[in-house]
Protein backbone atom coordinates (compact mmCIF):
# COMPACT_ATOMS: atom_id res chain seq x y z
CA UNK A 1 -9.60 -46.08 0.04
CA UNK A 2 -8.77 -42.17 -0.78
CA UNK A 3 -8.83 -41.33 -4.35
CA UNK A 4 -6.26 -39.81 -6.26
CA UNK A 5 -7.10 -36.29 -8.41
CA UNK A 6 -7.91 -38.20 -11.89
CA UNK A 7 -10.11 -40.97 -9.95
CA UNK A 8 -12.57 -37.58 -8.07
CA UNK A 9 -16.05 -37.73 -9.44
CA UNK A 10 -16.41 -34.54 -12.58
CA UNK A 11 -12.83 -34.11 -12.78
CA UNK A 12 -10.07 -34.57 -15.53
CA UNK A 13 -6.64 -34.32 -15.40
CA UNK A 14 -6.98 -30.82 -17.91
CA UNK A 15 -9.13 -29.52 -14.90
CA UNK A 16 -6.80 -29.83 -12.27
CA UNK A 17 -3.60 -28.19 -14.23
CA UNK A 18 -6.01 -25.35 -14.75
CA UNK A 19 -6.91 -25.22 -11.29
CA UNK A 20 -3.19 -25.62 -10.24
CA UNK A 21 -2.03 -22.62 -12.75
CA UNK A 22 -0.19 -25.38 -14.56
CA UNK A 23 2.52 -26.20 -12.45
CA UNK A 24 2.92 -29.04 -9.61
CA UNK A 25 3.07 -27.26 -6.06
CA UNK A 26 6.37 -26.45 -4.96
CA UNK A 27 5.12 -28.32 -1.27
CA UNK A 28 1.83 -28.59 0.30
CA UNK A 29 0.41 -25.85 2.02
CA UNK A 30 3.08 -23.16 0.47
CA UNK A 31 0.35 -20.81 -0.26
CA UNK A 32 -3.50 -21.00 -0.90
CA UNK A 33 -4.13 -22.40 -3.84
CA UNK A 34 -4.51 -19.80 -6.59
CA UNK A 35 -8.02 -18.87 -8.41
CA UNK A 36 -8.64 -20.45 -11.85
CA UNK A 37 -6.87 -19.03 -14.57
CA UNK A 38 -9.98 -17.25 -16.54
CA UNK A 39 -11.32 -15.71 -13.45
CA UNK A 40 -8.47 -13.57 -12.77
CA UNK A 41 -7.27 -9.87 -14.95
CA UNK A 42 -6.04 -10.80 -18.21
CA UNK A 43 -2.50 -9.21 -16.79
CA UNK A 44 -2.68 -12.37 -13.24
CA UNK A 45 -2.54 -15.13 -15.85
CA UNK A 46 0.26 -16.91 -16.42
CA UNK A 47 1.82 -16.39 -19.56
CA UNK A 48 1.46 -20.01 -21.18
CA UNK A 49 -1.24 -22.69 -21.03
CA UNK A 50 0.23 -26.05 -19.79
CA UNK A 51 -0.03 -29.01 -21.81
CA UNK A 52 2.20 -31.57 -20.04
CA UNK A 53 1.51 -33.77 -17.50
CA UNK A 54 4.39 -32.15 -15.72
CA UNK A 55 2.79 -28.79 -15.77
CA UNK A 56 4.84 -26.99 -18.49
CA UNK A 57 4.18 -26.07 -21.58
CA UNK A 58 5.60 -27.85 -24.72
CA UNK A 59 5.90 -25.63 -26.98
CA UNK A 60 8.79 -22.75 -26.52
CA UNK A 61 8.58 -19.66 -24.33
CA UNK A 62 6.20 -16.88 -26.39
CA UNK A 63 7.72 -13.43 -26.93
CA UNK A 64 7.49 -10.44 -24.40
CA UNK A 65 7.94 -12.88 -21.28
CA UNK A 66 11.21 -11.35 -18.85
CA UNK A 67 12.85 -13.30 -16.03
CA UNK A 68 11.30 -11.98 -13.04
CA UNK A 69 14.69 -12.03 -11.50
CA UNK A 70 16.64 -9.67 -14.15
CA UNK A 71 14.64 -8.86 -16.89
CA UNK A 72 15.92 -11.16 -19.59
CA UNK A 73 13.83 -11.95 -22.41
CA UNK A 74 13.40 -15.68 -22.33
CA UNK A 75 11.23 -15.76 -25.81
CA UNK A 76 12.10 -18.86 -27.59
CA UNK A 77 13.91 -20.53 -24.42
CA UNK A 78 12.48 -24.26 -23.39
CA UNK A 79 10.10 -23.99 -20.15
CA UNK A 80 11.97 -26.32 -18.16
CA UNK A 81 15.07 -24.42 -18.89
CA UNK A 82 16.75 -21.65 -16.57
CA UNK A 83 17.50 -18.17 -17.67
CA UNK A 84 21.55 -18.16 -19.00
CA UNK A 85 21.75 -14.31 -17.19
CA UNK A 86 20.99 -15.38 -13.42
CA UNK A 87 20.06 -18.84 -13.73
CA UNK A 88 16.24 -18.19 -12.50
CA UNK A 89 14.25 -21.40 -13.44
CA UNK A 90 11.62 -19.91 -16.68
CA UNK A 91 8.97 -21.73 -14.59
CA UNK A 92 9.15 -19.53 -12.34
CA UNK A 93 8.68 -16.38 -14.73
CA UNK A 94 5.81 -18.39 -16.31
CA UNK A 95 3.84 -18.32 -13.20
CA UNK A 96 2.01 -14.92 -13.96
CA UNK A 97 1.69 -11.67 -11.72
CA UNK A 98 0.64 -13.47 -8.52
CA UNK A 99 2.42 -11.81 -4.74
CA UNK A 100 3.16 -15.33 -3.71
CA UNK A 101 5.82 -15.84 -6.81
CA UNK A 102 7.23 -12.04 -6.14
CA UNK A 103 10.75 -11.41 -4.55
CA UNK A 104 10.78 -11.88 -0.90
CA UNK A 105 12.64 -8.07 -0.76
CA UNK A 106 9.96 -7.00 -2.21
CA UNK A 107 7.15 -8.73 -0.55
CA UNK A 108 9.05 -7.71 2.96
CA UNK A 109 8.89 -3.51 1.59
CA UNK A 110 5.09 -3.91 1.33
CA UNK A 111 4.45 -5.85 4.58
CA UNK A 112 6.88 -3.44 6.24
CA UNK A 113 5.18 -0.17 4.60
CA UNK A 114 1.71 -1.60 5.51
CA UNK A 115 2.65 -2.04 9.07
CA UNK A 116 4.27 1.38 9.48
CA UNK A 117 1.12 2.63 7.98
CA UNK A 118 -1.15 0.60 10.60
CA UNK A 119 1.04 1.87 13.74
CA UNK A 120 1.43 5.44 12.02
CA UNK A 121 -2.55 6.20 12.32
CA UNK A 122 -2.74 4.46 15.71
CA UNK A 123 -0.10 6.54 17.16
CA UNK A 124 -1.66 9.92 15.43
CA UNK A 125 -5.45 8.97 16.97
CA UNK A 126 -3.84 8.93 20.81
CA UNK A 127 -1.71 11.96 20.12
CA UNK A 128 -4.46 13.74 19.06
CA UNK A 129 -6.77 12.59 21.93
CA UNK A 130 -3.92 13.46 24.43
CA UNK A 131 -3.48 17.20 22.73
CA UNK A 132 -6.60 17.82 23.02
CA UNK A 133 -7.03 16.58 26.47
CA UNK A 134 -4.28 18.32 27.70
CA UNK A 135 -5.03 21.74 25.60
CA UNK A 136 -9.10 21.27 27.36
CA UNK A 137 -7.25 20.79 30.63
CA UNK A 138 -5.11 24.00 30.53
CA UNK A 139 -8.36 25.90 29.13
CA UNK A 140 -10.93 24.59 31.53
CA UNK A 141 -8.56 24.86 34.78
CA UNK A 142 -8.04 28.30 34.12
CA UNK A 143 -4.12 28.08 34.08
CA UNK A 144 -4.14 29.27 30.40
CA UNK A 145 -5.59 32.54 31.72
CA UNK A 146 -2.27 33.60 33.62
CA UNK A 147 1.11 34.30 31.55
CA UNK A 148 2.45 31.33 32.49
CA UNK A 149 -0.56 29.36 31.54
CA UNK A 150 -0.42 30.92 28.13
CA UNK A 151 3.75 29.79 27.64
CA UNK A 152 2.32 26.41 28.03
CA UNK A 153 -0.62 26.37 25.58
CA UNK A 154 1.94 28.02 23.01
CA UNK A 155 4.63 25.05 24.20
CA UNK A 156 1.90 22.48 23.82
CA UNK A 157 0.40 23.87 20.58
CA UNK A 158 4.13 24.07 19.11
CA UNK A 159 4.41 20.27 19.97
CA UNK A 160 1.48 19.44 18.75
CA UNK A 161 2.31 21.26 15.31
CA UNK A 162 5.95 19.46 15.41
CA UNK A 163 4.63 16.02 16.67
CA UNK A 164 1.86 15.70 13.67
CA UNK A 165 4.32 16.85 11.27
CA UNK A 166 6.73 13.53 11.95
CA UNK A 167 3.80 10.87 12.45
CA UNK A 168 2.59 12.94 8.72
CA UNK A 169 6.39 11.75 7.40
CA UNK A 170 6.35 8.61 8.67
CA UNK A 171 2.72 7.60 7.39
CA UNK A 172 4.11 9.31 3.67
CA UNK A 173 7.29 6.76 4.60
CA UNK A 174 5.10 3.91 4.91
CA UNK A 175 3.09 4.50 1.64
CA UNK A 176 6.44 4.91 -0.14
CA UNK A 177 7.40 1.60 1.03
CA UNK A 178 3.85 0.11 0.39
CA UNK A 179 4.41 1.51 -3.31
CA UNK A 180 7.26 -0.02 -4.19
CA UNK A 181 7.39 -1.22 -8.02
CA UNK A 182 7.52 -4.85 -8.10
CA UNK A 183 11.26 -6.00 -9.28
CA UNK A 184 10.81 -6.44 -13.15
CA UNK A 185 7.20 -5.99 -13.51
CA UNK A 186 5.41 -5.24 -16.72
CA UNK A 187 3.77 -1.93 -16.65
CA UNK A 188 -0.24 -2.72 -16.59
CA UNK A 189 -3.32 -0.34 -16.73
CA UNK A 190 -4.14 -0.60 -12.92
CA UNK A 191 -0.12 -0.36 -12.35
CA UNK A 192 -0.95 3.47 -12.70
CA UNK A 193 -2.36 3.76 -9.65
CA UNK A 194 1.03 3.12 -7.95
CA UNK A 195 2.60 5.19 -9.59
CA UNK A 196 -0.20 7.80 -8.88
CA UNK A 197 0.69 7.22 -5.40
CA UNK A 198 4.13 7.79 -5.47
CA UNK A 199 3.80 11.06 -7.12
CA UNK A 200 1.29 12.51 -5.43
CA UNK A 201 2.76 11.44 -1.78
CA UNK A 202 6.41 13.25 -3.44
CA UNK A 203 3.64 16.42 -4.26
CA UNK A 204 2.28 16.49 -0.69
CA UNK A 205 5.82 15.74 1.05
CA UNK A 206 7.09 19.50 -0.85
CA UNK A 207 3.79 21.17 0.31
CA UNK A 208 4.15 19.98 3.94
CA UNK A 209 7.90 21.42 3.71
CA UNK A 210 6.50 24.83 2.17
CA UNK A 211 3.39 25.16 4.49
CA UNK A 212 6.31 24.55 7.83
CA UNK A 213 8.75 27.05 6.26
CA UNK A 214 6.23 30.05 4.98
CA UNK A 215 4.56 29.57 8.97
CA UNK A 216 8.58 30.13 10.24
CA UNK A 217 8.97 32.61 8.03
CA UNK A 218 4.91 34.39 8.80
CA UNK A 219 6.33 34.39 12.29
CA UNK A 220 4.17 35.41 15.47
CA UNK A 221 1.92 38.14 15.28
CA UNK A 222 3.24 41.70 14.55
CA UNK A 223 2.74 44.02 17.35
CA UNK A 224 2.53 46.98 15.26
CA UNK A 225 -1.24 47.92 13.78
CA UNK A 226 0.66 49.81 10.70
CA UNK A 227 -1.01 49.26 7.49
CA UNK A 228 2.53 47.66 6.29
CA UNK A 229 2.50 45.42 8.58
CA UNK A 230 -1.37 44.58 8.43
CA UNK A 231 -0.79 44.07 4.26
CA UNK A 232 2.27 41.56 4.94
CA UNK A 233 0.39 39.55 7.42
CA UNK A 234 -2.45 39.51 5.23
CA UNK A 235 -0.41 37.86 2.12
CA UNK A 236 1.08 35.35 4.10
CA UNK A 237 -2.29 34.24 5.76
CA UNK A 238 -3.55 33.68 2.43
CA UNK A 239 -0.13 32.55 1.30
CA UNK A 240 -0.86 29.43 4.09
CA UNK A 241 -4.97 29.21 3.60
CA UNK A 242 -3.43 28.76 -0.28
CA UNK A 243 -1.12 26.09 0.56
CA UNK A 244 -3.47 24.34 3.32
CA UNK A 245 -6.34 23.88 0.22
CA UNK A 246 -3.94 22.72 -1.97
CA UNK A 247 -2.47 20.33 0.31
CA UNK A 248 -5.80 19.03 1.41
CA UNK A 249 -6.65 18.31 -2.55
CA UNK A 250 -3.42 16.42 -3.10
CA UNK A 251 -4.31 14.77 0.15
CA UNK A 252 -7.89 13.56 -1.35
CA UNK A 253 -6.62 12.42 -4.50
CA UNK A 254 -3.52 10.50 -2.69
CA UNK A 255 -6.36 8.55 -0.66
CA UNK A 256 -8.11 7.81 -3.71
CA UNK A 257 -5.09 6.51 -5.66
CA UNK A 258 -3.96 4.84 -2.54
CA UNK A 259 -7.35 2.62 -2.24
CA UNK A 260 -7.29 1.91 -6.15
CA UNK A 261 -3.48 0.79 -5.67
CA UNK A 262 -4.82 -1.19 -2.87
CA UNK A 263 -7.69 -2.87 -4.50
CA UNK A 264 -5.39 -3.90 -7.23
CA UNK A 265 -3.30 -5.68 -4.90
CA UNK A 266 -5.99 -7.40 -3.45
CA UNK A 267 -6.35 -8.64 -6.89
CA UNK A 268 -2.22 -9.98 -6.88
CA UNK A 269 -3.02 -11.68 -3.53
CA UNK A 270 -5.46 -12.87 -4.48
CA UNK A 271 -8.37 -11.67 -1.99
CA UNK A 272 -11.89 -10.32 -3.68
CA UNK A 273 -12.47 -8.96 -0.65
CA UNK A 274 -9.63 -6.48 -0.05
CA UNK A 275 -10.00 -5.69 -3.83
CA UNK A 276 -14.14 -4.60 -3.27
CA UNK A 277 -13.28 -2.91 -0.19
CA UNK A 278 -10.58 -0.74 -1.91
CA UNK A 279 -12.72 0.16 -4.62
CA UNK A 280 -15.71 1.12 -2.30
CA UNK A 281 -13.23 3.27 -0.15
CA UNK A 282 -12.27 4.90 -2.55
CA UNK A 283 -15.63 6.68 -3.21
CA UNK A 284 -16.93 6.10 0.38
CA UNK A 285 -14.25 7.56 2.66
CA UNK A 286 -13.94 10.90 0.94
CA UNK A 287 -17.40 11.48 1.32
CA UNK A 288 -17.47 10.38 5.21
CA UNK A 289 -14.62 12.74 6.20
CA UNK A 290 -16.05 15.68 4.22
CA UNK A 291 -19.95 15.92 3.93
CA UNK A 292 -20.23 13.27 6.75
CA UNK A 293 -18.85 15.49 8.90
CA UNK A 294 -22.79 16.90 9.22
CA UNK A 295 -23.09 13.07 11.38
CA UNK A 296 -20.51 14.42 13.43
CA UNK A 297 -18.96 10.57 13.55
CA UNK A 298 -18.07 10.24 9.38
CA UNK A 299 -14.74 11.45 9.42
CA UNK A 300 -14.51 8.70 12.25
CA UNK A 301 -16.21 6.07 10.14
CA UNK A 302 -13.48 7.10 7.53
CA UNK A 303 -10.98 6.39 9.65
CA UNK A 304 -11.48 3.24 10.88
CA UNK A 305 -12.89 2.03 7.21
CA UNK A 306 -9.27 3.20 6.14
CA UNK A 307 -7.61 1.48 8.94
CA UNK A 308 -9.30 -2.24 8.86
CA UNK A 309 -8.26 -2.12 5.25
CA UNK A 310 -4.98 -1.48 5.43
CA UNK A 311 -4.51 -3.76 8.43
CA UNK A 312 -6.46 -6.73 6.07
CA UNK A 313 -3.70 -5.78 3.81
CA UNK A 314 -0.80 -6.42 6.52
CA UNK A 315 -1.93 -8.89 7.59
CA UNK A 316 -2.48 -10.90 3.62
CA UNK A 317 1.32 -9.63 3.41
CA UNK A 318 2.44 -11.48 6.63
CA UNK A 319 0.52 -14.74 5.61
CA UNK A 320 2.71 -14.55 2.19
CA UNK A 321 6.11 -13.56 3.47
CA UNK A 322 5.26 -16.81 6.37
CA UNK A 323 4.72 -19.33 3.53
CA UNK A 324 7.62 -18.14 1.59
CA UNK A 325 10.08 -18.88 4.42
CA UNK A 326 8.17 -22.35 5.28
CA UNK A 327 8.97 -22.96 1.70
CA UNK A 328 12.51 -21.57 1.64
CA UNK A 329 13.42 -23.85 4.91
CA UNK A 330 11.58 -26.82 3.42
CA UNK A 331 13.75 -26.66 0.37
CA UNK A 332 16.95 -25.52 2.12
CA UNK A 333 16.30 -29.00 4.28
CA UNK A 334 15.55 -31.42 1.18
CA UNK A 335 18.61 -33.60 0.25
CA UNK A 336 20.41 -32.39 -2.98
């Protein structure tokens, strides 16, 4: 004979509504079952204890709680109730900071910003390879010796410089998407890494549009040796080497809010191990693609340690947007 919950060996019915967050699953296999309570940031938990059998508290909603729909304050409105601006059951807004509860728009702008992050670096790894191939080829065969051989270094070297400066926008793209504020969300300590994010990928969006427009503007080479023209050329290669260091630092510190910002949605999934492996890269991958770069193979390592994380990431995402529709048809199917 199976037993039910009360009649398990060690258990009590005040351990399983802590182990359920409280509430009664919406239906079975909606999402993996959340973490206890007390093990997760003090900002994951929900924002009442239950005390009913039906998984809501008794007692009436505690200040500072909004609808997670429009922002109401629901302080002092009954649990069971629905908010009287958009009609958004307070359950729901009771259920703490966890992705599965978020907005599906908003769960489908991270899953599609992770992706076009994932795709992004694949696509910038074989156009690199093929560059350089191609750039080795000319060189080696001796064609870039002859005029016409040089033309097509400077036409491949100009596509090279064009084609890494859209994959660049479209990775920036995809972490703007991936940073998207959650709808109604209460600003939070580790919150600040997002927002980190989102400033610092605005900071290195200008500098890529200032490093492309002071190269136009440096032009080719000046054929005259004048000491005019030697002074101007000067300036603007240190204008660029300038730009270039500054971009690389706003680069470094993007990557490091990036992984933090990841980490603390590996927390909001939740998955320990997406939040340990954002926290390590965040130290680790730096130092690959900079003093590794003495093993030859750490900026590699960094790479693909930045890549498997974001892809765990994507792929967390995808498992929570799939349960949320399962969910959404398995209601939309139940009689009235």
């Amino acid at each position: 004979m199976s037993e039910t919950p009360s009649e398990r060996p060690g258990e009590t019915p005040s351990d399983l509504d802590a182990d359920g967050y409280g509430f009664e699953p919406e239906a079975e296999g909606a999402h993996p079952a959340p973490p206890v309570p007390e093990q997760l940031p003090e900002h994951l938990r929900p924002s009442a204890p239950p005390t009913t059998p039906g998984g809501l508290p008794t007692g009436p909603v505690r200040d500072g709680v909004l609808c997670v729909s429009c922002g109401y304050e629901l302080a002092g409105l009954a649990p069971s109730g629905a908010c009287p601006e958009c009609g958004t059951l307070v359950a729901r807004s009771l259920r703490g900071d966890l992705l599965a509860f978020a907005p599906a728009e908003y769960l489908a702008r991270l899953h599609r910003g992770a992706a076009i992050v994932v795709v992004t670096i694949l696509v910038m790894v074989v156009f690199v390879v093929l560059g350089i191939g191609l750039m080795a080829y000319l060189a080696l065969s001796g064609v870039g010796g002859s005029a016409g051989g040089g033309v097509s270094l400077a036409v491949l070297e100009g596509v090279m410089g064009l084609g890494g400066l859209a994959l660049g926008l479209i990775l920036l793209y995809g972490w703007w998407l991936l940073s998207t504020p959650m709808p109604m969300h209460q600003s939070t300590q580790m919150d600040t890494a997002r927002r980190w994010v989102r400033g610092l990928l605005i900071a290195s969006a200008a500098l890529t549009a200032l490093e492309f427009v002071a190269d136009l503007a440096m032009g080719p080479p000046a054929g005259s040796a004048s000491p005019a023209g030697s002074a101007a050329s000067m300036s603007a290669m240190v204008l660029l080497g300038g730009l270039g260091l500054l971009s690389a630092l706003v680069g470094v510190a993007g990557y490091v809010m990036q992984m933090l910002y990841v980490a603390w949605l590996g927390q909001r999934i939740p998955d320990q191990d997406i939040h340990r492996r954002g926290k390590r890269n965040a130290w680790l991958v730096p130092v690959l693609a900079t003093v590794g770069v003495i093993i030859i193979i750490g900026p590699l390592i960094a790479l693909v340690l930045y890549w498997n994380l974001v892809d765990a990431l994507r792929k967390q995402l995808k498992h929570l947007r799939e349960n949320q529709e399962r969910l959404a048809m398995g209601q939309a199917g139940s009689p009235a």
